[in-house]
N, C-alpha and C. Protein backbone atom coordinates (compact mmCIF):
# COMPACT_ATOMS: atom_id res chain seq x y z
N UNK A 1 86.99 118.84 102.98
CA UNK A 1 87.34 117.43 102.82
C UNK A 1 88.50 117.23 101.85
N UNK A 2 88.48 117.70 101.03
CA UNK A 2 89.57 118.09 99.59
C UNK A 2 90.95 118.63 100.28
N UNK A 3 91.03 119.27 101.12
CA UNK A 3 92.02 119.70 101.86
C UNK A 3 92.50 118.57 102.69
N UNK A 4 91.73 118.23 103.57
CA UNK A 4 91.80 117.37 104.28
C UNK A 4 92.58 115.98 103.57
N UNK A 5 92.16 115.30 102.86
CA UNK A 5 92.69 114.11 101.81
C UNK A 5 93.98 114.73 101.03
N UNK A 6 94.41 115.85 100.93
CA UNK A 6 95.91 116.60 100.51
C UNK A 6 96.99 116.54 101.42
N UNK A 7 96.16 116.85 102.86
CA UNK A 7 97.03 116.96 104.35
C UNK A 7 97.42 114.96 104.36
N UNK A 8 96.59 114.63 104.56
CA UNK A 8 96.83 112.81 104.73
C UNK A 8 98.06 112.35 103.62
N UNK A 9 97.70 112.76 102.49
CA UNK A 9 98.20 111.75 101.15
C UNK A 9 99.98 113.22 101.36
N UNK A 10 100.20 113.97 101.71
CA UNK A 10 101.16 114.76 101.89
C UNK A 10 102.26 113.85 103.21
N UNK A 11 101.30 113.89 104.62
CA UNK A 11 101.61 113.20 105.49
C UNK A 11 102.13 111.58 105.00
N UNK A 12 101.33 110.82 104.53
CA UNK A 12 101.56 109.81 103.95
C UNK A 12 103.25 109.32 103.29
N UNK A 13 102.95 110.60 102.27
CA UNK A 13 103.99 110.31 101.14
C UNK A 13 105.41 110.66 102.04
N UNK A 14 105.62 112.13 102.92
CA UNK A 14 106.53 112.16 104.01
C UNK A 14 106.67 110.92 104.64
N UNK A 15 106.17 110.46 105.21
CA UNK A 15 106.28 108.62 106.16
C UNK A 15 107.17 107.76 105.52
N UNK A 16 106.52 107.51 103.91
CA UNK A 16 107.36 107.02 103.23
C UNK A 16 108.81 107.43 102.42
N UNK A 17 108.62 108.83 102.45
CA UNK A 17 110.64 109.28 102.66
C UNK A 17 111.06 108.97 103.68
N UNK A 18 110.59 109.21 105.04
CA UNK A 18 111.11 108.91 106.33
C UNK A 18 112.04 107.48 106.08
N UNK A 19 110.77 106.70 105.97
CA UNK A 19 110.89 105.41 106.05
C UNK A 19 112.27 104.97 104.88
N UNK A 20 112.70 105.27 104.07
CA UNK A 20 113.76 105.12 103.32
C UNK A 20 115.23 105.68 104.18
N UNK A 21 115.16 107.06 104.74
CA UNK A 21 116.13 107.35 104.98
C UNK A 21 116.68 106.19 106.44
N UNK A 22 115.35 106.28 107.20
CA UNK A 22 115.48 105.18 108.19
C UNK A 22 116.16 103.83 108.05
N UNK A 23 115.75 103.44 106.63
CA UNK A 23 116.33 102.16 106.27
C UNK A 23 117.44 102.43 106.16
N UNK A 24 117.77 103.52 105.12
CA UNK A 24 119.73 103.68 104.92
C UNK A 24 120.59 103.82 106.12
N UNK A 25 119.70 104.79 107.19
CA UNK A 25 120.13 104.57 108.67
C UNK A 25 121.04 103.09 108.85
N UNK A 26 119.71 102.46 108.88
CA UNK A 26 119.84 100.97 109.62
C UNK A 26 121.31 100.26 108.78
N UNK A 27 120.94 100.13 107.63
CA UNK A 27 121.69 99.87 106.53
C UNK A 27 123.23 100.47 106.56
N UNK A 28 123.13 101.56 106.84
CA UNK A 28 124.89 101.82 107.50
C UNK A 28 125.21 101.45 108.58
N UNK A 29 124.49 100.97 109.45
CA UNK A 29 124.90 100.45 110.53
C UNK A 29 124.38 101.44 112.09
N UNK A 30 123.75 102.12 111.63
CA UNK A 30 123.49 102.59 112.98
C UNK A 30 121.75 101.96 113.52
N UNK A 31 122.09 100.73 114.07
CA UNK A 31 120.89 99.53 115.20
C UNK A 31 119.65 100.46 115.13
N UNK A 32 119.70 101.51 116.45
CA UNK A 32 118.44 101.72 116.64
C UNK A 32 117.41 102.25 115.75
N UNK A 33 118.21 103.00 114.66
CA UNK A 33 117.40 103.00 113.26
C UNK A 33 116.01 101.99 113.52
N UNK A 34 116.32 101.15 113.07
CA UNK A 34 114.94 99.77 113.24
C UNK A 34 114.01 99.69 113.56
N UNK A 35 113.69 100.70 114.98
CA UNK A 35 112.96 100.58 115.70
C UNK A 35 112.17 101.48 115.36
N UNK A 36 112.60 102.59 115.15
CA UNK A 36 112.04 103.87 114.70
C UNK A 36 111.39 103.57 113.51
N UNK A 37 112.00 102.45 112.06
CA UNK A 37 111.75 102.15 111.11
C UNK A 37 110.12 101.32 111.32
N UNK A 38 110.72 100.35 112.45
CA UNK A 38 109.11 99.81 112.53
C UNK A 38 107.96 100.46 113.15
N UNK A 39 108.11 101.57 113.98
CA UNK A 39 107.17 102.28 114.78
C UNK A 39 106.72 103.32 113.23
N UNK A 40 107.41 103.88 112.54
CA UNK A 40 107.35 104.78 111.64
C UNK A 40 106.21 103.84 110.60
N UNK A 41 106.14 102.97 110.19
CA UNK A 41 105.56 101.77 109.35
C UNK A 41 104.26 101.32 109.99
N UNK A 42 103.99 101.96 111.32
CA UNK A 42 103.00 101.26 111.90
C UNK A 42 102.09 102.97 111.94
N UNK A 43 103.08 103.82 111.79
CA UNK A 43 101.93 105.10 111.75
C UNK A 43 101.30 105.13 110.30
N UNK A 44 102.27 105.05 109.33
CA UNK A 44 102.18 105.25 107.66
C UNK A 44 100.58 104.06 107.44
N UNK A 45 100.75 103.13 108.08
CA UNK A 45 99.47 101.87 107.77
C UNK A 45 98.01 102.86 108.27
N UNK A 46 98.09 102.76 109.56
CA UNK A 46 97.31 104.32 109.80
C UNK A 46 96.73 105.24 109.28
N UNK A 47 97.51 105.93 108.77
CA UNK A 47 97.89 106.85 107.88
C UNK A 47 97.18 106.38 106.48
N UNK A 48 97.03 105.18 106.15
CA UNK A 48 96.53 104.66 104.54
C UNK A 48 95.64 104.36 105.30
N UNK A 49 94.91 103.80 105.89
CA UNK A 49 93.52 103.77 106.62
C UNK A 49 92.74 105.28 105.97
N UNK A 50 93.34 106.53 106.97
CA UNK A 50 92.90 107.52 106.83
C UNK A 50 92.47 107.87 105.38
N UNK A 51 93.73 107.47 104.63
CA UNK A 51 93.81 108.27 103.30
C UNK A 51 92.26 107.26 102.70
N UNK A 52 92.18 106.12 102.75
CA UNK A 52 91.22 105.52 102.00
C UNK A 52 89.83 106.35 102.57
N UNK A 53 89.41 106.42 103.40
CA UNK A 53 88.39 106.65 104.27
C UNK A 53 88.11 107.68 103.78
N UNK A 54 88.85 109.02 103.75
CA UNK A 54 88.43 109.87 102.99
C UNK A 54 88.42 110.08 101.43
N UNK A 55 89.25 108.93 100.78
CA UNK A 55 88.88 108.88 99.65
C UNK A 55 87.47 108.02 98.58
N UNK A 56 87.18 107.11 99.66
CA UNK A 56 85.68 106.77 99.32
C UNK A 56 84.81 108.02 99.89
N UNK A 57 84.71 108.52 100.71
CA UNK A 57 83.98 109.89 101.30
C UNK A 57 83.87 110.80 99.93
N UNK A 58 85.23 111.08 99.81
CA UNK A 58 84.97 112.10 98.47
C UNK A 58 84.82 111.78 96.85
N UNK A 59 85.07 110.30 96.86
CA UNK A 59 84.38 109.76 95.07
C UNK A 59 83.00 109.74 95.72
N UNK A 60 82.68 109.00 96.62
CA UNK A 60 81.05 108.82 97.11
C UNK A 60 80.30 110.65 96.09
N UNK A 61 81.17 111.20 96.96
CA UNK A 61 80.56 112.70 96.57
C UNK A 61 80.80 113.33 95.38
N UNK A 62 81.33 112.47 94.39
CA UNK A 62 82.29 113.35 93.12
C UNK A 62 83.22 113.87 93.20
N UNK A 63 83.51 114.27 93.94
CA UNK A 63 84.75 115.11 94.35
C UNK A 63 85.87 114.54 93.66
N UNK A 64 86.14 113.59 94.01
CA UNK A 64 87.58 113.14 93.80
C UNK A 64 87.36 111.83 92.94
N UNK A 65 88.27 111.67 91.87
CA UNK A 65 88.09 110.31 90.69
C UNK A 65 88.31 109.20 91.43
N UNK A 66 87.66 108.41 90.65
CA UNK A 66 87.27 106.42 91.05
C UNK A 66 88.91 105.99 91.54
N UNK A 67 89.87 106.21 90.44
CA UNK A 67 91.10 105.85 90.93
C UNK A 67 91.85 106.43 91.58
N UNK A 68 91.41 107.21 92.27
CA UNK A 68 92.02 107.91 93.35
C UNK A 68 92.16 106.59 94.96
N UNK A 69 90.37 106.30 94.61
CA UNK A 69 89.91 105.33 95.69
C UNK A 69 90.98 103.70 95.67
N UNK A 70 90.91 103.78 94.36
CA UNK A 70 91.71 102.01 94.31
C UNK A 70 92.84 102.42 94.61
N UNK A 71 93.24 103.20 93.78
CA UNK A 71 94.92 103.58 94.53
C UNK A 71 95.57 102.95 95.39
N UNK A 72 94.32 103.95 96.43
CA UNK A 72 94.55 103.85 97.89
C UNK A 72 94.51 102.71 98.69
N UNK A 73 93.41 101.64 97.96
CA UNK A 73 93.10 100.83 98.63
C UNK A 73 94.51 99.81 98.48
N UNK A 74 94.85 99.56 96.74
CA UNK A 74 96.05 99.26 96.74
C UNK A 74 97.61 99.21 97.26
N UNK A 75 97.54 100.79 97.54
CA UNK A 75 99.04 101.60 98.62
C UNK A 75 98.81 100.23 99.88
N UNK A 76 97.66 100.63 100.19
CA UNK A 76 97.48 100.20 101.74
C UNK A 76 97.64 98.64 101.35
N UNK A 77 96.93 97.68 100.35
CA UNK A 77 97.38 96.36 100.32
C UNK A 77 98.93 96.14 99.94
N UNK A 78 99.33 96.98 99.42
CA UNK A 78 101.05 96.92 99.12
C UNK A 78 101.95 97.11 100.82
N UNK A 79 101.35 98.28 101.58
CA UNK A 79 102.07 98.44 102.79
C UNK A 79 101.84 97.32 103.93
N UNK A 80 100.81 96.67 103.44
CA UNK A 80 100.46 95.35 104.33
C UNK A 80 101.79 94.38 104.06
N UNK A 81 101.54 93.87 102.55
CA UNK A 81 103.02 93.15 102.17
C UNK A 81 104.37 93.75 102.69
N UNK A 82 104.20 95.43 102.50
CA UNK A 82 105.76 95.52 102.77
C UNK A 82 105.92 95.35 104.28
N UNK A 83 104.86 95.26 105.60
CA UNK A 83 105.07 95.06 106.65
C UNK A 83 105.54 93.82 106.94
N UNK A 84 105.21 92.47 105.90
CA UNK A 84 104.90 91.65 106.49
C UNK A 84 106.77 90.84 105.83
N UNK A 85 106.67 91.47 104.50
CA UNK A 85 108.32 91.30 104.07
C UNK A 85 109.30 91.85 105.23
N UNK A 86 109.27 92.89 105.80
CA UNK A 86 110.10 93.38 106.24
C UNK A 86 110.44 92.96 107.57
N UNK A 87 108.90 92.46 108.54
CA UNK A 87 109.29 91.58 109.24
C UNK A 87 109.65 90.03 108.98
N UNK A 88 109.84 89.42 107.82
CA UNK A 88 110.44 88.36 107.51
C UNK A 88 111.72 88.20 106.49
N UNK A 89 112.10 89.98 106.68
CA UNK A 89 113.46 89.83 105.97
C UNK A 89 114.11 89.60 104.62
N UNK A 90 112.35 89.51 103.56
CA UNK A 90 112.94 89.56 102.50
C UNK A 90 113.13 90.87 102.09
N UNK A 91 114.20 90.83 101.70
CA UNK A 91 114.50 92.27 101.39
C UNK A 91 114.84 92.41 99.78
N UNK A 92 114.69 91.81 98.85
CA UNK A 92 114.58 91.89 98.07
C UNK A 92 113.38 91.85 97.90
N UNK A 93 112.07 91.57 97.97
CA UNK A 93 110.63 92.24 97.88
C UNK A 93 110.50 93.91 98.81
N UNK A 94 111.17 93.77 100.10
CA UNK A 94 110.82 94.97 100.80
C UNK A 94 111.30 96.19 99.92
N UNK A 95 112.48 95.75 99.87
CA UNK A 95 113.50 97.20 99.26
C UNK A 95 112.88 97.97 97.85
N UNK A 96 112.68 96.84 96.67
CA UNK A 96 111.43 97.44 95.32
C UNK A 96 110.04 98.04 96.08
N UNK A 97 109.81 97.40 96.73
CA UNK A 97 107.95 97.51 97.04
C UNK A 97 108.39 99.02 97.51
N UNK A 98 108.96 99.41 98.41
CA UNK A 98 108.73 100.63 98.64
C UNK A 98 109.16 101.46 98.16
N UNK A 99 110.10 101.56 96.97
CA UNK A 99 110.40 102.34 95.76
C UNK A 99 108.78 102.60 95.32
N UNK A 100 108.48 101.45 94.93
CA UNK A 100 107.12 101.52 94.05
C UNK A 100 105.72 102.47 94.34
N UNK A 101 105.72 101.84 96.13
CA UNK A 101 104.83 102.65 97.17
C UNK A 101 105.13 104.30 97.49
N UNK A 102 106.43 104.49 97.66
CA UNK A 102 106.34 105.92 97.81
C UNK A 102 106.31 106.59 96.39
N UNK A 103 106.55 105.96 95.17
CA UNK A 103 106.34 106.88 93.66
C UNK A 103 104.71 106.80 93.56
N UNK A 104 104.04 105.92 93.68
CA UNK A 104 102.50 105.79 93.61
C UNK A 104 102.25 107.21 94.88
N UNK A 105 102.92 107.17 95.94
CA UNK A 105 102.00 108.25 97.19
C UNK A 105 102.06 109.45 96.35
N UNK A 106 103.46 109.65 95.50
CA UNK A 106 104.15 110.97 94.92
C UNK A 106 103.18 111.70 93.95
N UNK A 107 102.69 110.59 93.02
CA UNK A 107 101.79 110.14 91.95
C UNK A 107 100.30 111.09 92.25
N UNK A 108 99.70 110.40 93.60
CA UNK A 108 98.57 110.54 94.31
C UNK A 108 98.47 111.93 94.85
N UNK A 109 99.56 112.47 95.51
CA UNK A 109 99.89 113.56 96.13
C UNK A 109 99.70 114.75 94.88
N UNK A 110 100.92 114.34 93.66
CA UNK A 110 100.53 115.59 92.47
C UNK A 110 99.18 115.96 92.70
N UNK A 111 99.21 114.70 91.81
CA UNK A 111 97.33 114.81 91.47
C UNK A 111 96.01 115.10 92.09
N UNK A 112 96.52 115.33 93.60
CA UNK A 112 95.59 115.77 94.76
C UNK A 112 96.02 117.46 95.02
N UNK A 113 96.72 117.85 94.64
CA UNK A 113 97.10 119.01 94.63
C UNK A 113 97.33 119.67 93.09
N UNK A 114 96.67 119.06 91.96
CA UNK A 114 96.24 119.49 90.74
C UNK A 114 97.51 119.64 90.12
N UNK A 115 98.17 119.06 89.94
CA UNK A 115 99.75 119.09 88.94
C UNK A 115 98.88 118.38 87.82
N UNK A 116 98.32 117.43 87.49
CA UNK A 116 97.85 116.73 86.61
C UNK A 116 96.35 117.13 85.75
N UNK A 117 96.05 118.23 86.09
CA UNK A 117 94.23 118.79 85.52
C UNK A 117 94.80 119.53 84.29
C-alpha cells in the first residue's frame, strides 16, 4: 500500500509538471496545447481522488501521518479551484495556485519516499 500511495503522489506530482509546460505551450502560442492542458487536468483530479483514498487507507492503518491525509484532501480542493479558474480565465488565481499545488505534490512526494524521517 506504501508503495502504492508513492506510485500515485509521483504520478500526481508529474501531471502537475506536465501541466505547466502545457501552459507555456499554450502561452507561446502554440492552440492545441489547451486541449491537452484540459484533458491532462481532468486525469491529475483523478489522480487526487486516488491519492486521498489511499491516504485515509493508510493513516486508518498508521502507516502514514494525519497530514499526509489533509494534504491531500486539500491538493484535491485546490485542483477543484484551479479547474474551475482556468475554465473562467482567471489567470491570475490559476497561474499562483498551481505554483503552490505542484510545490505541496513535491512536498508530499519527498516525504512519501522518506527525504524528511
Amino acid at each position: 500500500m506504501r508503495t502504492g500511495l508513492r506510485v500515485v503522489l509521483s504520478i500526481h506530482a508529474f501531471g502537475a509538471f506536465v501541466q505547466a509546460m502545457l501552459a507555456g505551450e499554450f502561452l507561446s502560442g502554440t492552440d492545441h496545447a489547451v486541449f491537452f492542458h484540459e484533458y491532462t487536468a481532468w486525469i491529475i483530479l483523478g489522480t487526487s481522488l486516488c491519492q486521498i483514498a489511499l491516504a485515509g487507507i493508510l493513516t486508518k492503518r498508521s502507516i502514514c501521518p494525519l497530514w499526509m491525509l489533509i494534504a491531500s484532501l486539500f491538493v484535491f480542493l485546490a485542483e477543484t479551484l484551479q479547474a474551475v479558474t482556468g475554465y473562467g480565465r482567471f489567470l491570475s488565481v490559476h497561474v499562483p495556485l498551481g505554483v503552490v499545488i505542484f510545490g505541496t505534490l513535491v512536498i508530499q512526494t519527498a516525504s512519501a519516499f522518506g527525504a524528511f524521517e
